[in-house]
C-alpha atoms as a PDB file:
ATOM      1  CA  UNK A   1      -4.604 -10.421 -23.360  1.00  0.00           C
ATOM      2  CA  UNK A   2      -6.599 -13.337 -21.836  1.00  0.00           C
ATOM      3  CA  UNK A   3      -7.724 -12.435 -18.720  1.00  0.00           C
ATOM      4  CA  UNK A   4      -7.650 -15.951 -17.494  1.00  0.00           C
ATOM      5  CA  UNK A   5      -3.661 -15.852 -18.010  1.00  0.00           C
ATOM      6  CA  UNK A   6      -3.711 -13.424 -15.013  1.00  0.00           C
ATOM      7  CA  UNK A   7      -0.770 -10.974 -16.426  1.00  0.00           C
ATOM      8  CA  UNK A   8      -1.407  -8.123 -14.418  1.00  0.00           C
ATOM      9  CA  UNK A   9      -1.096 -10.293 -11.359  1.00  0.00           C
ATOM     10  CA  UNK A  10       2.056 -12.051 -12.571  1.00  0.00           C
ATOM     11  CA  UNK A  11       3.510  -8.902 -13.279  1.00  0.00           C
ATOM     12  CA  UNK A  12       2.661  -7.102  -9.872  1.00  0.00           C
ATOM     13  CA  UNK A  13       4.508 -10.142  -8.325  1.00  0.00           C
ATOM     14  CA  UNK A  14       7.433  -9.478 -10.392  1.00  0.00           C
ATOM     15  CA  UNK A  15       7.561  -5.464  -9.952  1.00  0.00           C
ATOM     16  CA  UNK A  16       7.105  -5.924  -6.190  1.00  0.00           C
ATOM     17  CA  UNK A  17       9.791  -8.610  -5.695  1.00  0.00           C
ATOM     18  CA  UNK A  18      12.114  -6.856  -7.491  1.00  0.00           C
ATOM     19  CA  UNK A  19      11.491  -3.306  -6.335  1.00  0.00           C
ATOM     20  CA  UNK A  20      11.677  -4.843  -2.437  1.00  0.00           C
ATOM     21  CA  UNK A  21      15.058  -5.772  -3.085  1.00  0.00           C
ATOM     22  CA  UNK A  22      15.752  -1.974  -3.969  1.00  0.00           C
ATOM     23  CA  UNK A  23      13.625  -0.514  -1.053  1.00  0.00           C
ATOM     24  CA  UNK A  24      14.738  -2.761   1.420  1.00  0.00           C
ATOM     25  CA  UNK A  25      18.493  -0.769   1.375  1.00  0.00           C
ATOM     26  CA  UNK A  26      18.867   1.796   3.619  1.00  0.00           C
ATOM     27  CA  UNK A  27      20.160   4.079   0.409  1.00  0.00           C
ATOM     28  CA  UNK A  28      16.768   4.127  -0.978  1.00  0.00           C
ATOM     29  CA  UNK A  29      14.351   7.030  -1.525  1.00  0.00           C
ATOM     30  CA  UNK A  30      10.945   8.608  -1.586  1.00  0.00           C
ATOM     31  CA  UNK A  31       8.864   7.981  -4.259  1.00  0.00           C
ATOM     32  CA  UNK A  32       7.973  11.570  -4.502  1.00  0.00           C
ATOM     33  CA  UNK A  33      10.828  14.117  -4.227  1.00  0.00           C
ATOM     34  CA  UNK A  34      11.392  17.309  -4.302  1.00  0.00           C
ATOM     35  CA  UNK A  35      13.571  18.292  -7.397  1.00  0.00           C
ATOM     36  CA  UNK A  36      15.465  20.841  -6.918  1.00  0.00           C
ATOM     37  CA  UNK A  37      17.634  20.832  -9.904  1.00  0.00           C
ATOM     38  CA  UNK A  38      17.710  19.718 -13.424  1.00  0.00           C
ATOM     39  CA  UNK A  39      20.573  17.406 -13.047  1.00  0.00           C
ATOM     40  CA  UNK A  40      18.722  15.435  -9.532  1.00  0.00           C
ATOM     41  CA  UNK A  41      15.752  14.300 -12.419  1.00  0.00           C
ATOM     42  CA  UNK A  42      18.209  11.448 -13.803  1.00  0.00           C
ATOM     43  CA  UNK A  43      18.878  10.696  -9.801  1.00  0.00           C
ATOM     44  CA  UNK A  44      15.430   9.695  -9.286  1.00  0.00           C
ATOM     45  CA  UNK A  45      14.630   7.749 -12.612  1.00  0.00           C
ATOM     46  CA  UNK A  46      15.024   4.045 -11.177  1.00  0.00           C
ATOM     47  CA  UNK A  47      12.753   1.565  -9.852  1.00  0.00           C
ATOM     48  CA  UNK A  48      11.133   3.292  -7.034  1.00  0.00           C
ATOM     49  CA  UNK A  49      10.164   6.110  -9.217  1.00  0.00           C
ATOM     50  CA  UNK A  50       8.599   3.676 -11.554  1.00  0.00           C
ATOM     51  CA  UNK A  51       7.803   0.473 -10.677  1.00  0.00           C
ATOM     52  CA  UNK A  52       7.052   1.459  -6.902  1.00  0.00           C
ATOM     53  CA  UNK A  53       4.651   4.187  -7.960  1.00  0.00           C
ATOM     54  CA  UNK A  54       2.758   1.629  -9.961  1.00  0.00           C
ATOM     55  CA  UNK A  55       2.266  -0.512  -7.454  1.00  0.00           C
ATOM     56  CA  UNK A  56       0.964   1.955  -5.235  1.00  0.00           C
ATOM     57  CA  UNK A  57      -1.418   3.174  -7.760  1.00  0.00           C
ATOM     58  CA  UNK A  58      -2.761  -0.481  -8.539  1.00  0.00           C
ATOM     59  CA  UNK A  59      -3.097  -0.552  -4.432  1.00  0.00           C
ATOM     60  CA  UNK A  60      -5.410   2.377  -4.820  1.00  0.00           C
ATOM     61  CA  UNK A  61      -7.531   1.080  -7.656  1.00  0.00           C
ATOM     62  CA  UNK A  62      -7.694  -2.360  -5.070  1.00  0.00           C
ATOM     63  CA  UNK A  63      -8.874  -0.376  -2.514  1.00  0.00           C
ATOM     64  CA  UNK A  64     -11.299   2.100  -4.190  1.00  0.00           C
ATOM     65  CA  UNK A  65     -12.656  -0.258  -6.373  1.00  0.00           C
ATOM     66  CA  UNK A  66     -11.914   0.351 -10.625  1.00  0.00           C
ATOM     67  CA  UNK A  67     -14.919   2.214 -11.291  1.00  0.00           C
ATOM     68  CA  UNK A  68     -14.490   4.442  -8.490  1.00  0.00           C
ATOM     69  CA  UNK A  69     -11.015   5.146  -9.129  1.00  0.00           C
ATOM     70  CA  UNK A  70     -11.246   5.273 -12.694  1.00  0.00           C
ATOM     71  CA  UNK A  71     -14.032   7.947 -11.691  1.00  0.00           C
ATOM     72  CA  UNK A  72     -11.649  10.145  -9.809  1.00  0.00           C
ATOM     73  CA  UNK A  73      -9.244   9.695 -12.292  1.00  0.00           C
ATOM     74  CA  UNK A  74     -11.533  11.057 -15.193  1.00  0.00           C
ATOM     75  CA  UNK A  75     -12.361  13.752 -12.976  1.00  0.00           C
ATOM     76  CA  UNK A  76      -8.911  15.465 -11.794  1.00  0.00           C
ATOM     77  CA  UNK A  77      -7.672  15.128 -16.323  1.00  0.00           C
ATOM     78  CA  UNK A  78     -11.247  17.125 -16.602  1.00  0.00           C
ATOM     79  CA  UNK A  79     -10.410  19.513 -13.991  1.00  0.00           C
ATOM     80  CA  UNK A  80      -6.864  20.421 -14.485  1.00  0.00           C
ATOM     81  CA  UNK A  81      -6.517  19.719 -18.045  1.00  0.00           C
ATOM     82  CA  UNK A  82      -3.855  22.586 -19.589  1.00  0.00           C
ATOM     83  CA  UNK A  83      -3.307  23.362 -16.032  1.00  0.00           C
ATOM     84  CA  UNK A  84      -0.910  23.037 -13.415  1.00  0.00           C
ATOM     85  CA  UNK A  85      -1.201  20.213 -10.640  1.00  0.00           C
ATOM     86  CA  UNK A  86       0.458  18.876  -7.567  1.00  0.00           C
ATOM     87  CA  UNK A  87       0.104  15.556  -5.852  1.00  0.00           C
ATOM     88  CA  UNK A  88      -2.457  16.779  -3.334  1.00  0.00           C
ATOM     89  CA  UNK A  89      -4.801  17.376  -6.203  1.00  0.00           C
ATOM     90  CA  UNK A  90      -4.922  13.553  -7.570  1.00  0.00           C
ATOM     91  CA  UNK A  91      -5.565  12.447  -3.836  1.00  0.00           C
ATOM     92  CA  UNK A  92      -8.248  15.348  -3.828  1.00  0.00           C
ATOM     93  CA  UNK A  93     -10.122  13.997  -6.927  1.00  0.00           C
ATOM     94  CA  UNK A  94      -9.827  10.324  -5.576  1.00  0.00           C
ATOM     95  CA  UNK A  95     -10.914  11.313  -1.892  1.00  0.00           C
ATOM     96  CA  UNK A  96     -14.166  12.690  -3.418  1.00  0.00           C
ATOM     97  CA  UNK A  97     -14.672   9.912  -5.828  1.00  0.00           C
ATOM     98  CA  UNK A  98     -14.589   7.494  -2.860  1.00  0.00           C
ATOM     99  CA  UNK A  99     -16.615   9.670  -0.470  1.00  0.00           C
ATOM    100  CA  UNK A 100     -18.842  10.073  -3.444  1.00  0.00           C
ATOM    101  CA  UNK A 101     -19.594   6.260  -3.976  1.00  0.00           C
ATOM    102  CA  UNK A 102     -19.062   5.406  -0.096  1.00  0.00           C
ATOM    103  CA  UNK A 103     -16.165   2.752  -0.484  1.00  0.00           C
ATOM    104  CA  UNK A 104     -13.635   5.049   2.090  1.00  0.00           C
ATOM    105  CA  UNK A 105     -15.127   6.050   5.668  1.00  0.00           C
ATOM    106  CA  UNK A 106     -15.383   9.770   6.474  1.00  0.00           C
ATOM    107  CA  UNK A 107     -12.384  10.116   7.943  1.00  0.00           C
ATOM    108  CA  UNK A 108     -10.027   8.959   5.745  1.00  0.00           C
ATOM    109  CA  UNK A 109      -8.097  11.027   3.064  1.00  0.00           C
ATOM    110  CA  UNK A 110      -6.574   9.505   0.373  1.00  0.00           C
ATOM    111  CA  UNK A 111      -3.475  12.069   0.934  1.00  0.00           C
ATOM    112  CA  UNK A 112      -3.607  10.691   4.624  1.00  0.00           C
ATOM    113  CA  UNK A 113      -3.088   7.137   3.335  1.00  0.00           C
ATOM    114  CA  UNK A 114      -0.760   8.013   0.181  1.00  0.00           C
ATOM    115  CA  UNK A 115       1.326  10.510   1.906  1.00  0.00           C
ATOM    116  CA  UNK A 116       2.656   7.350   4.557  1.00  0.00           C
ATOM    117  CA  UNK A 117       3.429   4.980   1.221  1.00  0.00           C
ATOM    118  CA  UNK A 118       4.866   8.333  -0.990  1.00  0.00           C
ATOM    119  CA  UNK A 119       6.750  10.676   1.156  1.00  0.00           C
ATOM    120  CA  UNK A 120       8.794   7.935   3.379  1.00  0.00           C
ATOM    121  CA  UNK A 121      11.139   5.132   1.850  1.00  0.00           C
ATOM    122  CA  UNK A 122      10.827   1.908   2.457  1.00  0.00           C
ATOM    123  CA  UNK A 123       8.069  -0.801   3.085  1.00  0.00           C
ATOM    124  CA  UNK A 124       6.695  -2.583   5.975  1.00  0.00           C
ATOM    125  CA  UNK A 125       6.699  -6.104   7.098  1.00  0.00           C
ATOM    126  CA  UNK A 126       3.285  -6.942   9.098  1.00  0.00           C
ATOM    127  CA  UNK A 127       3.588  -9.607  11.931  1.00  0.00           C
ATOM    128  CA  UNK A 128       0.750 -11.703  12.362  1.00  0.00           C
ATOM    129  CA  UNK A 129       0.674 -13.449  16.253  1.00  0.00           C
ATOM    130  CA  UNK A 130      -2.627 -15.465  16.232  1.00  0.00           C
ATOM    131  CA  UNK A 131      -4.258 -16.526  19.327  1.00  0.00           C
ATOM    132  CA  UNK A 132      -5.671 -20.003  18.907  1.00  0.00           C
ATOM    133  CA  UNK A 133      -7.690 -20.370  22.500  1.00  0.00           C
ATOM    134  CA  UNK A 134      -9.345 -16.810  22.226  1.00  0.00           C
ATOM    135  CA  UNK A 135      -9.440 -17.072  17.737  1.00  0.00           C
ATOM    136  CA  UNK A 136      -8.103 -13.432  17.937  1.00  0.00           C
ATOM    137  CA  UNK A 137      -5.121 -11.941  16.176  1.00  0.00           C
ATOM    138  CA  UNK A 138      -2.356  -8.690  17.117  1.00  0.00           C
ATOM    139  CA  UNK A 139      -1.193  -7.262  14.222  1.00  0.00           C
ATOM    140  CA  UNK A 140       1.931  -5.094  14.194  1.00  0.00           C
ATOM    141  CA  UNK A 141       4.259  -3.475  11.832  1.00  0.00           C
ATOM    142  CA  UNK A 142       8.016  -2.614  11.401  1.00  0.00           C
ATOM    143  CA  UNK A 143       9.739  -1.067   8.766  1.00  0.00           C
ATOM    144  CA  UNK A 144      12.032  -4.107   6.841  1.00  0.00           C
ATOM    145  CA  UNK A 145      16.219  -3.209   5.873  1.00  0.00           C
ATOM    146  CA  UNK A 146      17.877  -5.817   4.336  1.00  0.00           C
ATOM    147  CA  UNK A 147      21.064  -4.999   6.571  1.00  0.00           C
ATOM    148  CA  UNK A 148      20.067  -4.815  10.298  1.00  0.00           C
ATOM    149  CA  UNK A 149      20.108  -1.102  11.069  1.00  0.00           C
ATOM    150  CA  UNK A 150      24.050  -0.710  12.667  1.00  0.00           C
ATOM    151  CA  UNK A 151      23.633   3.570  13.504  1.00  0.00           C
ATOM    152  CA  UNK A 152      21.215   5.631  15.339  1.00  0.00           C
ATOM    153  CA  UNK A 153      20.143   7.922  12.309  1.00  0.00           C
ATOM    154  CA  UNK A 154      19.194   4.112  10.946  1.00  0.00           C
ATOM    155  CA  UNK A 155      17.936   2.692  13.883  1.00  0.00           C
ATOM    156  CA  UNK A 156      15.204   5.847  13.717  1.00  0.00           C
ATOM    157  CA  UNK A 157      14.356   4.990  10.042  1.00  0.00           C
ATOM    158  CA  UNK A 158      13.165   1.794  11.621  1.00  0.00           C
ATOM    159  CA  UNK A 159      10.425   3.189  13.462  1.00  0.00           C
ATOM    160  CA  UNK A 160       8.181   4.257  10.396  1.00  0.00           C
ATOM    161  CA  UNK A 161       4.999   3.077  10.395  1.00  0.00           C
ATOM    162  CA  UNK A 162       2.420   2.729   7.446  1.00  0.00           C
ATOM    163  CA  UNK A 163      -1.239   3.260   7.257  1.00  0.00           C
ATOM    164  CA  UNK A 164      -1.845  -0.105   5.578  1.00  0.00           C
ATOM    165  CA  UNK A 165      -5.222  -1.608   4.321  1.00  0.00           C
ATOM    166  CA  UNK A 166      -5.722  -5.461   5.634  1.00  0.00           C
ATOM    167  CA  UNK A 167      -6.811  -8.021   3.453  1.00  0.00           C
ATOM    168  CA  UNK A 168      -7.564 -11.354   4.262  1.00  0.00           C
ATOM    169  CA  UNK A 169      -9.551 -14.298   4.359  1.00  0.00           C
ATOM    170  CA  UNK A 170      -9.730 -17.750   6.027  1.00  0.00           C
ATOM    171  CA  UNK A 171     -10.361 -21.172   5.032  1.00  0.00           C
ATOM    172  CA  UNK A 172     -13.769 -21.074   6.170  1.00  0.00           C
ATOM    173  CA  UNK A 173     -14.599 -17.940   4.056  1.00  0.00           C
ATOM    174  CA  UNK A 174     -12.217 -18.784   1.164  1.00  0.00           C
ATOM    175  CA  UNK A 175     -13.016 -15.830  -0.562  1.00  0.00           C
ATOM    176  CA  UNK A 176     -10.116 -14.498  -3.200  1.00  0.00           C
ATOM    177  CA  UNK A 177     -12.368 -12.346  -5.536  1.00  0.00           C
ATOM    178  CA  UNK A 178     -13.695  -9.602  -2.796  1.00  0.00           C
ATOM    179  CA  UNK A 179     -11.037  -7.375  -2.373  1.00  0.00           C
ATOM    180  CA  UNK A 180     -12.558  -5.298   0.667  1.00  0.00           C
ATOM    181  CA  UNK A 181     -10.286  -3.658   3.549  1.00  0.00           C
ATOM    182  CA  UNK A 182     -11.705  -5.403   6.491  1.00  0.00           C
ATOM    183  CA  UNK A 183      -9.204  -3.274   9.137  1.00  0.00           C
ATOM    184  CA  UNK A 184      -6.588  -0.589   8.775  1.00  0.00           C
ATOM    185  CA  UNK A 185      -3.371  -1.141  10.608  1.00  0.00           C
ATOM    186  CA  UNK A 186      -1.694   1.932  11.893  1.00  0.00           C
ATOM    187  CA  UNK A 187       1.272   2.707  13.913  1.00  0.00           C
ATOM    188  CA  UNK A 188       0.046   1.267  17.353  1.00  0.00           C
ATOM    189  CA  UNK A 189      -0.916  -2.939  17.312  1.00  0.00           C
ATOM    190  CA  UNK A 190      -4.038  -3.374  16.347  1.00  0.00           C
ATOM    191  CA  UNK A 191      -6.016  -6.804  18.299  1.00  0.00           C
ATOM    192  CA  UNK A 192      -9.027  -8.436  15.691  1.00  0.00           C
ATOM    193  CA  UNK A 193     -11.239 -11.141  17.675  1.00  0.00           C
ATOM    194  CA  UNK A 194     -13.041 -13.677  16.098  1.00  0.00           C
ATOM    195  CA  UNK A 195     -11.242 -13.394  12.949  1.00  0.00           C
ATOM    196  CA  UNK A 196     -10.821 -17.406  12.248  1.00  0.00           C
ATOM    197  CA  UNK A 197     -11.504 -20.414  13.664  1.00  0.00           C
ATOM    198  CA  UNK A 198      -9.083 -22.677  15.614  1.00  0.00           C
ATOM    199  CA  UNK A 199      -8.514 -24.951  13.084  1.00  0.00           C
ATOM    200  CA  UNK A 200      -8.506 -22.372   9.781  1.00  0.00           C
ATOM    201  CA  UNK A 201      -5.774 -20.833   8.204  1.00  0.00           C
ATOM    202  CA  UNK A 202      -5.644 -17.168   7.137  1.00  0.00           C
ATOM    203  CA  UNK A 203      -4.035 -15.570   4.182  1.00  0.00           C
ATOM    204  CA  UNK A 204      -3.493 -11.104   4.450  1.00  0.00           C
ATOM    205  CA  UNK A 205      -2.804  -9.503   1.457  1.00  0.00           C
ATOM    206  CA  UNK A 206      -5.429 -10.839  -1.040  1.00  0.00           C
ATOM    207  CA  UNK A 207      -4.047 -10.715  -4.569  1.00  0.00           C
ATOM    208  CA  UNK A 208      -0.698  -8.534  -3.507  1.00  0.00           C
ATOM    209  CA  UNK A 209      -2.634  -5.628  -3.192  1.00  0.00           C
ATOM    210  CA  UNK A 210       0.083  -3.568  -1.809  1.00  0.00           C
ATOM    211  CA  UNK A 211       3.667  -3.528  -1.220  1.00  0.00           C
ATOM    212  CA  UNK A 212       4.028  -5.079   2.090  1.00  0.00           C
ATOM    213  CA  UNK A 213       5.526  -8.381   3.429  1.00  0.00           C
ATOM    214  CA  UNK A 214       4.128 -10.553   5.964  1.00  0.00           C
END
């Protein structure tokens, strides 16, 4: 493929649009589940299992870098080839990779970050409220349904929250190529000063990098 075409982007845009529509229900699942029978594997073979998953994986290789997490990668097929493995054990092999080549600070997991995209449906919508005379920004996050949530077992789905990488850049630093987490957002708002001028614009989420609306 031509690089220059950009088909791994194009296709990320397509997989995520199409597997927010899905996720955005209030019927939708986990990516990882617990299987408890043989007849709950065709359940789970859909677009969450699938094209959600992938998208979460190419958010990992954004945020570790591809060497790193190619590195991790390598090392958990070396390590538990012809053996058994759980989940933990990929996040294991890619929290050491990225400790190993200092791209993730020290306290950071990658099951900590994972486990809040892979063990609770849906996806988050990040609200941006810039403040023009001070050039700061509050950054909060709420858990999108399609439907407004009508019941109280719904209304408590709502209140997920997401460790989610931030992305961004202004036009003063117009700089698209550098995909570096410059803050993580958790559950409580999170204030960044000085992160444009008056007059700039800023764009979060830097090539897609993760399934998250804004």
């Amino acid at each position: 493929m031509f690089p220059k075409w950009n088909t791994l982007n194009s296709s990320s845009v397509y997989s995520m649009t199409s597997v927010m529509e899905i996720d955005g229900l209030k019927s939708t699942h986990e990516v990882s589940v617990e299987i408890c029978k043989s007849k709950d594997i065709e359940q789970v073979f859909d677009d969450i299992s699938y094209e959600k998953e992938a998208i979460l994986i190419r958010m990992m290789q954004m945020l570790l870098g591809k060497d790193v997490f190619q590195n991790g990668i390598r090392n958990y097929l070396k390590t538990y080839s012809y053996k058994n493995a759980e989940t933990s054990d990929l996040w294991k092999a890619l929290t050491n990779s990225s400790l190993e080549a200092g791209v993730l600070e020290k306290s950071l997991t990658i099951d900590s970050i994972m486990s809040s995209w892979a063990l609770q449906s849906g996806f988050p919508v990040v609200h941006v409220v810039r403040n023009y005379t001070e050039n700061s920004a509050v950054i909060t996050q709420k858990r999108y349904f399609t439907l407004k949530p009508q019941h109280k077992s719904d209304k408590k789905k709502s209140d997920s929250c997401w460790m989610i990488p931030l992305t961004y850049t202004t036009s003063t630093e117009l700089n698209f190529k550098e995909i570096k987490v410059k803050k993580w957002l958790y559950c409580d708002q999170l204030q960044i000063d000085n992160i444009a001028f008056k007059n700039d614009w800023i764009i979060f989420n830097i090539n897609f990098q993760g399934i998250k609306g804004f």
